[in-house]
Protein backbone atom coordinates (compact mmCIF):
# COMPACT_ATOMS: atom_id res chain seq x y z
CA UNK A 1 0.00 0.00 0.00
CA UNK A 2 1.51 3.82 -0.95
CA UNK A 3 1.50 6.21 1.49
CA UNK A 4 -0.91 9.21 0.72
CA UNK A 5 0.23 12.19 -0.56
CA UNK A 6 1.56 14.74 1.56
CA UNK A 7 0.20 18.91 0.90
CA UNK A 8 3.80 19.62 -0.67
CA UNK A 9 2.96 16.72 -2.84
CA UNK A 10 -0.30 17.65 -4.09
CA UNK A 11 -0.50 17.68 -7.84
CA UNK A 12 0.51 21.68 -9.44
CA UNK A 13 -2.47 21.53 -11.20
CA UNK A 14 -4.13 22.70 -8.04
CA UNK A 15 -1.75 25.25 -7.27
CA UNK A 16 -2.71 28.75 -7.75
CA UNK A 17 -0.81 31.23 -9.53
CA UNK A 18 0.05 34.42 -8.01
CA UNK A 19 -0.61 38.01 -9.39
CA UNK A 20 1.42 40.67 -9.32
CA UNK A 21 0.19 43.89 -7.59
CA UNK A 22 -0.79 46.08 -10.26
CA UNK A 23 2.10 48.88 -8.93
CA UNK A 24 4.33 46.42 -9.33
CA UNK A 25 3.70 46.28 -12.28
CA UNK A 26 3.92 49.73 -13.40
CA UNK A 27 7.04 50.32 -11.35
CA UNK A 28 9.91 48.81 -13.75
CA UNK A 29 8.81 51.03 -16.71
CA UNK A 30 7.70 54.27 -13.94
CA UNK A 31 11.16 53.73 -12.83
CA UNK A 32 13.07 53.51 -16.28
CA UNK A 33 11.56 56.81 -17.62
CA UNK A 34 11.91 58.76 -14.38
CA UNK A 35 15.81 57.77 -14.11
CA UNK A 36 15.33 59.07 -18.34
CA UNK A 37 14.35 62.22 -16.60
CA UNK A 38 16.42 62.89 -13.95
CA UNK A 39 19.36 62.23 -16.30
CA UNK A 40 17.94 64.23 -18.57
CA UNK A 41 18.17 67.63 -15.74
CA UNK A 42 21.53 66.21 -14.56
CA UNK A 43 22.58 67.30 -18.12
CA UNK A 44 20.90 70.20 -18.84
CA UNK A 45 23.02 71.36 -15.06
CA UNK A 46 25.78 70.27 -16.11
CA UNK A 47 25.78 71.91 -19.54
CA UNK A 48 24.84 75.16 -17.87
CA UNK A 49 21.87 75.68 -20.82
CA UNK A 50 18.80 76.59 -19.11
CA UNK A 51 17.00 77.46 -22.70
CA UNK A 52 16.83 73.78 -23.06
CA UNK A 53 13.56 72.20 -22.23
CA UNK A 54 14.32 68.93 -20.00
CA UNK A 55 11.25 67.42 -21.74
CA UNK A 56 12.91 67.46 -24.99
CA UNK A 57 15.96 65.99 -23.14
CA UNK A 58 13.90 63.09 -22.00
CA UNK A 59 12.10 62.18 -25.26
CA UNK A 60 15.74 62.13 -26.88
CA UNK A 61 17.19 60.06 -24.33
CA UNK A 62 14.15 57.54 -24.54
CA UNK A 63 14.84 57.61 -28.10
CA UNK A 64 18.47 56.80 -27.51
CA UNK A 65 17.80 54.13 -24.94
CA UNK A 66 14.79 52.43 -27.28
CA UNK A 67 17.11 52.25 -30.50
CA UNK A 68 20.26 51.40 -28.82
CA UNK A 69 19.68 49.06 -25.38
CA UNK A 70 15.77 48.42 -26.10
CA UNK A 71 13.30 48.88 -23.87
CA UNK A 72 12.82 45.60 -22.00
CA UNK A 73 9.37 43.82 -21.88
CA UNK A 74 8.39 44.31 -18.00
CA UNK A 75 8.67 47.68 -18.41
CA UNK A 76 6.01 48.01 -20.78
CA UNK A 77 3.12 48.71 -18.87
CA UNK A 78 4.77 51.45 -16.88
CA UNK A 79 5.91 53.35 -19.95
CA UNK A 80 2.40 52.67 -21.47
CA UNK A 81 0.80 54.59 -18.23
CA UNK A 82 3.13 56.90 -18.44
CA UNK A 83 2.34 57.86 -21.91
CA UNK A 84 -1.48 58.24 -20.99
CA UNK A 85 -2.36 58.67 -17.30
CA UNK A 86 0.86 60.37 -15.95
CA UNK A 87 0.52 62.67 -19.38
CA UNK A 88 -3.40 63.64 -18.56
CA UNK A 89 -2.38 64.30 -14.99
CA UNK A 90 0.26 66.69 -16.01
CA UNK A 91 -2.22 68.92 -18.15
CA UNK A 92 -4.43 69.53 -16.01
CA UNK A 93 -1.57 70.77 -13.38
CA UNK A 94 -0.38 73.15 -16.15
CA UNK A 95 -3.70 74.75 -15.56
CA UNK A 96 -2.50 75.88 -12.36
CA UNK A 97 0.23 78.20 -13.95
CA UNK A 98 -2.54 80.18 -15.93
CA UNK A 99 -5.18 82.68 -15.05
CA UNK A 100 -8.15 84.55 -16.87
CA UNK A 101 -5.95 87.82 -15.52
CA UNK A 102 -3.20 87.48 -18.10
CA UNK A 103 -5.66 87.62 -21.10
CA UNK A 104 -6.87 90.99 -19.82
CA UNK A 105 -2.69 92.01 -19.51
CA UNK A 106 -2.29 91.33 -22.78
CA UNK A 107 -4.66 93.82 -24.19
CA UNK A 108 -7.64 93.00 -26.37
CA UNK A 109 -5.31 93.92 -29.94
CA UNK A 110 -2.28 91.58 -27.94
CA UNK A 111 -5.36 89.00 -27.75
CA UNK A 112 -7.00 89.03 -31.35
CA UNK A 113 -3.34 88.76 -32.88
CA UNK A 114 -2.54 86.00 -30.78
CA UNK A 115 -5.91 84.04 -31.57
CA UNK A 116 -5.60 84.82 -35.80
CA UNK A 117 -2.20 83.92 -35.53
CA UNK A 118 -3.36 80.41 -33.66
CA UNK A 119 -6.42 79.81 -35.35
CA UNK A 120 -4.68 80.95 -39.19
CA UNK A 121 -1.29 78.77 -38.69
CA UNK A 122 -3.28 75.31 -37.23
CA UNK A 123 -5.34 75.41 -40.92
CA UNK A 124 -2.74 76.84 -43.32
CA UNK A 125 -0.45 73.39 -41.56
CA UNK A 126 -3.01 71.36 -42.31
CA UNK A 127 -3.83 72.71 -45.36
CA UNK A 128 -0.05 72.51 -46.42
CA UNK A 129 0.18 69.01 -45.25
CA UNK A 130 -2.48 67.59 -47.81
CA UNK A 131 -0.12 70.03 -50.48
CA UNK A 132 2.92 68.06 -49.43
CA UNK A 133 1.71 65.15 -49.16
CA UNK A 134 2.08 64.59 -45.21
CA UNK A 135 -0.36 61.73 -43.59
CA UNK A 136 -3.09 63.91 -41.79
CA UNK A 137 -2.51 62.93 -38.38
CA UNK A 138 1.33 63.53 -38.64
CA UNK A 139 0.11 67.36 -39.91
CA UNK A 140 -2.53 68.02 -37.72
CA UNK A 141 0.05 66.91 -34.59
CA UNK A 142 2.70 69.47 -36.04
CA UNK A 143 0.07 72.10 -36.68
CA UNK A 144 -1.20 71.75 -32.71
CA UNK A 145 2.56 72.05 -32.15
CA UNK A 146 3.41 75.33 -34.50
CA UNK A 147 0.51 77.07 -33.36
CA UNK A 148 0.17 76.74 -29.46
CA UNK A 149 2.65 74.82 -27.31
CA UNK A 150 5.28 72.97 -28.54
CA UNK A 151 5.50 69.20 -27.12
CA UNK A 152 2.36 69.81 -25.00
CA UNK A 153 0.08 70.57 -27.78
CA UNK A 154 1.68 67.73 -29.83
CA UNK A 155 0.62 65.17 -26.92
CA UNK A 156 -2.17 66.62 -25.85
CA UNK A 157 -3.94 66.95 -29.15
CA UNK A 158 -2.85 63.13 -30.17
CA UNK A 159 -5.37 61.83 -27.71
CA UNK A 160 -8.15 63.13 -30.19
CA UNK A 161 -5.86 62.65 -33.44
CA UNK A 162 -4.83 59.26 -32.16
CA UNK A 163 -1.86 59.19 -34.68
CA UNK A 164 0.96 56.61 -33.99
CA UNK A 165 3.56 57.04 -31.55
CA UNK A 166 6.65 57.65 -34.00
CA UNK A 167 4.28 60.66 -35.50
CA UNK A 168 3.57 62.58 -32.23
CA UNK A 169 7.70 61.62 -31.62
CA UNK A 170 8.67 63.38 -35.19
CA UNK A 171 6.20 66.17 -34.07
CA UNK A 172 7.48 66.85 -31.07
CA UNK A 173 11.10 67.13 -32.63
CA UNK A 174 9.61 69.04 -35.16
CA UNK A 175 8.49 71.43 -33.53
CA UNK A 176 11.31 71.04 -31.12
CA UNK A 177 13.86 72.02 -34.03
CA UNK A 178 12.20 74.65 -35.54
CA UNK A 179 10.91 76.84 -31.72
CA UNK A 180 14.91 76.27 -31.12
CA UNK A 181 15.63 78.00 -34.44
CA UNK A 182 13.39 80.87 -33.28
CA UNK A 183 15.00 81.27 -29.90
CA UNK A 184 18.21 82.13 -31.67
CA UNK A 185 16.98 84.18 -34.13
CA UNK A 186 14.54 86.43 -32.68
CA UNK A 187 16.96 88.36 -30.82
CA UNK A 188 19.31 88.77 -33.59
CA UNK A 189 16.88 89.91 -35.75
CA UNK A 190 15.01 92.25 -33.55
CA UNK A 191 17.38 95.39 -33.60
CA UNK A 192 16.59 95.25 -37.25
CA UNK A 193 12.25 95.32 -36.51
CA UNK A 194 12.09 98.82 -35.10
CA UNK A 195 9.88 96.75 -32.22
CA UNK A 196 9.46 97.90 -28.94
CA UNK A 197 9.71 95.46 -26.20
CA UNK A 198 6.33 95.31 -25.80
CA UNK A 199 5.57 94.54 -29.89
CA UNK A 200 9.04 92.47 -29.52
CA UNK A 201 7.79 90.44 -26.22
CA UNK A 202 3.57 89.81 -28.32
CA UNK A 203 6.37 88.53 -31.48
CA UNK A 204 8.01 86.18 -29.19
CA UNK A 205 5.09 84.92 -27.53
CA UNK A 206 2.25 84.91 -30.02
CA UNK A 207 4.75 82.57 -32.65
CA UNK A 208 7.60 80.78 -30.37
CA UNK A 209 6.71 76.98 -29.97
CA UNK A 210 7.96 76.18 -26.44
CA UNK A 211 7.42 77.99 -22.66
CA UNK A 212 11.24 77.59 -22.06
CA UNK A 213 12.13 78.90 -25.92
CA UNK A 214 9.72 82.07 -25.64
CA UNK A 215 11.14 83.24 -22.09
CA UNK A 216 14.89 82.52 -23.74
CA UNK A 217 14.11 84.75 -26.53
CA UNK A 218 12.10 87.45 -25.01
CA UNK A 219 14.29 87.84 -21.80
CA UNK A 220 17.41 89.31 -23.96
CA UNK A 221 15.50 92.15 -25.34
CA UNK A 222 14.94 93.33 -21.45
CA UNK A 223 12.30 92.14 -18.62
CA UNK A 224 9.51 94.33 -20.06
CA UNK A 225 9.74 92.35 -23.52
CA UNK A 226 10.45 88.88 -21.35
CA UNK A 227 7.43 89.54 -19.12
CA UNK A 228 4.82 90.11 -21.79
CA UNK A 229 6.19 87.66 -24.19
CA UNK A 230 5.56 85.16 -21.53
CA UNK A 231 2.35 86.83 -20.64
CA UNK A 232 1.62 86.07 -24.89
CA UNK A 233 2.84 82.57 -24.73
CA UNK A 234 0.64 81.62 -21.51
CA UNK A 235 -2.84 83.30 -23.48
CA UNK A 236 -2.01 80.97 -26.39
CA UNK A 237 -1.82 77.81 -23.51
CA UNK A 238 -4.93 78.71 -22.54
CA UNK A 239 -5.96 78.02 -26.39
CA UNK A 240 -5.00 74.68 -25.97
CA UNK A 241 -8.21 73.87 -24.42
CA UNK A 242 -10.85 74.91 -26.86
CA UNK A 243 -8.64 73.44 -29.45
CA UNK A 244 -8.24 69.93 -28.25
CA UNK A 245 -12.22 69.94 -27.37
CA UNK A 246 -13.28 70.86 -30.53
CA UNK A 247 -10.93 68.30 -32.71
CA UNK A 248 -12.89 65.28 -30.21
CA UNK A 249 -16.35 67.12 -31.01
CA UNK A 250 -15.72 67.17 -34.96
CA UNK A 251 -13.70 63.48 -34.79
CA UNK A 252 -16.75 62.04 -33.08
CA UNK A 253 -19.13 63.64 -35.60
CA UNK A 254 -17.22 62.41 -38.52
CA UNK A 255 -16.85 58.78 -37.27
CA UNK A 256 -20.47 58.50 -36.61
CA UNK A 257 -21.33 60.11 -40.02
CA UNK A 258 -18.94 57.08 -41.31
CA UNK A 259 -20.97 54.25 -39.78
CA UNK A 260 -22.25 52.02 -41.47
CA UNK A 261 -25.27 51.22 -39.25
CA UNK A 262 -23.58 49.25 -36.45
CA UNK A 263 -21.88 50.83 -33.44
CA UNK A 264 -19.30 53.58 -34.06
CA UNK A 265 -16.33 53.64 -31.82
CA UNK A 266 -16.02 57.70 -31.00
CA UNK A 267 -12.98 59.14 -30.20
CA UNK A 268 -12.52 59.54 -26.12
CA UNK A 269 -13.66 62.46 -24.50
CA UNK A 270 -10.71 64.92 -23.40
CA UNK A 271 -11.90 65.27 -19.97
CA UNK A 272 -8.47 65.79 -18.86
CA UNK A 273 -9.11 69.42 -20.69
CA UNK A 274 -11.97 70.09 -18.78
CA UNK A 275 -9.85 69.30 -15.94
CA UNK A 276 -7.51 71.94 -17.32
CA UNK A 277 -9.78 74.81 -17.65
CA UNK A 278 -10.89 73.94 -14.38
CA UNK A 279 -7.58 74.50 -12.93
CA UNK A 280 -7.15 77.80 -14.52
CA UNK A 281 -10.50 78.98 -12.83
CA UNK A 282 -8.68 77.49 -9.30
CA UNK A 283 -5.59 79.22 -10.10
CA UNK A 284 -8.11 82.43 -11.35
CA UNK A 285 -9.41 82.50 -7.60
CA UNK A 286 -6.36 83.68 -5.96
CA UNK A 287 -6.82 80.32 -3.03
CA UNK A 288 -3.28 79.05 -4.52
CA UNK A 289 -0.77 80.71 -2.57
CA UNK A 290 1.92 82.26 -4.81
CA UNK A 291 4.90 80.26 -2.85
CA UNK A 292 3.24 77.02 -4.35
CA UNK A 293 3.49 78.49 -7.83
CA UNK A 294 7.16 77.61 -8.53
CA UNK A 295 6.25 74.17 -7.17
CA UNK A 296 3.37 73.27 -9.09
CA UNK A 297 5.09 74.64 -11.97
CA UNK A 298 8.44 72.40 -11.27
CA UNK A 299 6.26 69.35 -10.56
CA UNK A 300 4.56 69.87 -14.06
CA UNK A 301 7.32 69.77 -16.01
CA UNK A 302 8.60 66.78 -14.34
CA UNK A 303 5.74 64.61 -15.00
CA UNK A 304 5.73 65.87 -18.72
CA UNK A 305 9.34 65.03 -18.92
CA UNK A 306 8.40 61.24 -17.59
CA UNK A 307 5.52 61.19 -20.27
CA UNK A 308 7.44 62.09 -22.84
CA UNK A 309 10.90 59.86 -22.08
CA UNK A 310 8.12 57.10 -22.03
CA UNK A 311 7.02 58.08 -25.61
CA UNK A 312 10.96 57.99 -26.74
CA UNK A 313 11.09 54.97 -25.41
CA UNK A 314 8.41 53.67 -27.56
CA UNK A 315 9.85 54.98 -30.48
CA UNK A 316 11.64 53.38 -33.30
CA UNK A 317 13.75 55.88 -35.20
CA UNK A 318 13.56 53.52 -38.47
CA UNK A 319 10.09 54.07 -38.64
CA UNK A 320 10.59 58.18 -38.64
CA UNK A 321 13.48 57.42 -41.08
CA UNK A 322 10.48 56.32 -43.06
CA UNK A 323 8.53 59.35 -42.87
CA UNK A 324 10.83 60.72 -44.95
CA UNK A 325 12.20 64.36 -46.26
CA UNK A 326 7.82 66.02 -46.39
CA UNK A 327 7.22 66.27 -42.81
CA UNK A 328 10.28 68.22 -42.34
CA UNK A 329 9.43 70.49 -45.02
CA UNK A 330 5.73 71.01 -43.48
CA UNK A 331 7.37 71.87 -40.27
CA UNK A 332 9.52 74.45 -41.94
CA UNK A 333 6.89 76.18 -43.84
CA UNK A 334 4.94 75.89 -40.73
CA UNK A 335 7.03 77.96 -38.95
CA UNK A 336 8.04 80.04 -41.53
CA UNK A 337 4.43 80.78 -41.35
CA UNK A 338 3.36 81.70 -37.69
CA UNK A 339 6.48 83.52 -37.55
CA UNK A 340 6.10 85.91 -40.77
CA UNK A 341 2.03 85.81 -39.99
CA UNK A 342 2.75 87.20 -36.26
CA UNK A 343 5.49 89.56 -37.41
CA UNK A 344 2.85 91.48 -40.18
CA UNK A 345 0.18 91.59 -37.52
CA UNK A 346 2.28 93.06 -34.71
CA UNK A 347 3.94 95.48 -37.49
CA UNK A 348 0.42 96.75 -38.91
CA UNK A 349 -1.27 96.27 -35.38
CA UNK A 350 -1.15 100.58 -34.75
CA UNK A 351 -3.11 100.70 -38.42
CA UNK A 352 -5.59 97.87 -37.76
CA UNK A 353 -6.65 99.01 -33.62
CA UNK A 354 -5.98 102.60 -34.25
């Protein structure tokens, strides 16, 4: 006769797998892009540039890490929620930085040149795109860029435009390349404008891609021209709202006007942008003390640097190889565009508001 079966010899079959916490997880690919991140300020100290954005840092080291090491498979899901939830989290804290005040300081003329100059360079993009031959998603990603925020617009507006993740990558380093460009230029250039720091500091602001890049440029013509450019830049921000709402509104129409009379999958709801506006109405309140300000503001960029190492790291620079030599050219003529377009309004501003 056997003996019977002890518990330890029980047959697996019975056994009972265990599941990972769902933090753990997350924390492999959290932790990969956040040490992206904090490499990514280590350099920007140690090269002493302070004009460089560390989110563009971070999506070039993610880049660099993707296409060189490889991003390994546990880490994944962290760099997936990253991309999304740490991203949407981070937008709506950059409503914090904003209030309904500065559109006031800018002046109703500062206002209407910084909205035509929006509206005008997001459709002419677009427009120029289909001319080129650009894929539609790749233009409408560097026409969010051109016209409001840099990398922010470009990730921002892809969760309506739901373009791949090597498009809102060549986007962002579009727009990157281009806002850089301006930075340099600007203040070379504007001894030969006849500007004032105030039309100089609406210039910078109104066509500049990036936060960082408009305070760069507008800061060497004096702090009057630095203040109101980044007074210009923040009004355009605020733009970012109305614009990412109304791309979901008009993608949900036209996929329900494509149906074929089963169910239409509709592009998600931005509510992350309501949660942005509602911010700015916090902020608007004056019941955030100004010694949080620089905090908030820090702790923004920080988790849009993490969102954005995640999207280098889910980036594969043959497939932007692919893209080719148009997209380029759409993101020169783009800026060619908002900065020429900005330039003509500000110079013809005394004729057109008296």
């Amino acid at each position: 006769m056997s003996a019977p079966l002890s518990k330890s010899d029980a047959p697996a079959a019975h056994a009972v797998p265990s599941t990972p916490h769902p933090v753990l997880v997350l924390l492999p690919g959290l932790a990969l892009a956040g040490g992206l991140v904090i490499i990514a300020y280590a350099l920007r100290a140690v090269l002493n540039v302070g004009m460089l954005s560390p989110l563009v840092v971070a999506i070039f080291l993610g880049m660099a890490f993707h296409n060189v090491i490889g991003t390994p498979k546990r880490a994944v899901p962290g760099v997936k929620f990253a991309m999304r939830r740490i991203l949407r989290g981070a937008i709506v804290l950059l409503g914090l930085q904003l209030t309904f005040t500065q559109v006031r300081t800018v002046g109703l003329d500062g206002m209407a040149i910084v909205m035509v100059t929006l509206v005008a360079t997001f459709f002419v993009t677009r427009w120029l795109g289909r001319l080129v031959g650009v894929d539609a998603k790749l233009s409408e990603l560097i026409a969010a860029g051109t016209a409001i925020c840099g990398a922010s617009a470009v990730i921002a507006t892809n969760t309506v435009t739901r373009a791949s993740d090597e498009d809102a990558t060549y986007a962002v380093a579009c727009v990157t390349v281009f806002g850089s460009l301006s930075m340099f230029l600007y203040p070379v250039i504007a001894p030969l404008t006849g500007f004032d720091a105030h039309a100089y500091g609406l210039w910078a602001g109104s066509s500049i891609h990036e936060i960082a890049q408009v305070v760069a440029a507008a800061f060497q013509q004096g702090q009057s021209a630095g203040e109101f450019g980044t007074i210009a830049k923040l009004n355009r921000v605020i733009l970012l709202a109305p614009l990412v709402l109304g791309l979901g509104f008009f993608a949900t129409r036209k996929a329900r006007a494509m149906g074929t009379g089963g169910k239409v999958e509709a592009p998600p709801v931005p509510w992350f942008i309501l949660g942005f506006l509602a911010m700015i109405v916090v902020n608007s309140s004056g019941i955030i003390p100004a010694t949080a300000t620089p905090v908030i503001a820090t702790v923004t960029t920080v988790l849009l640097a993490v969102a954005l190492a995640a999207m280098g790291l889910e980036t594969d620079v043959r497939k932007l190889k692919a893209r080719g030599w148009r997209p380029l050219a759409l993101g020169t003529l783009s800026w060619l565009f908002i900065s020429v377009l900005s330039f003509g309004l500000i110079w013809l501003s005394p004729k057109l508001f008296g």
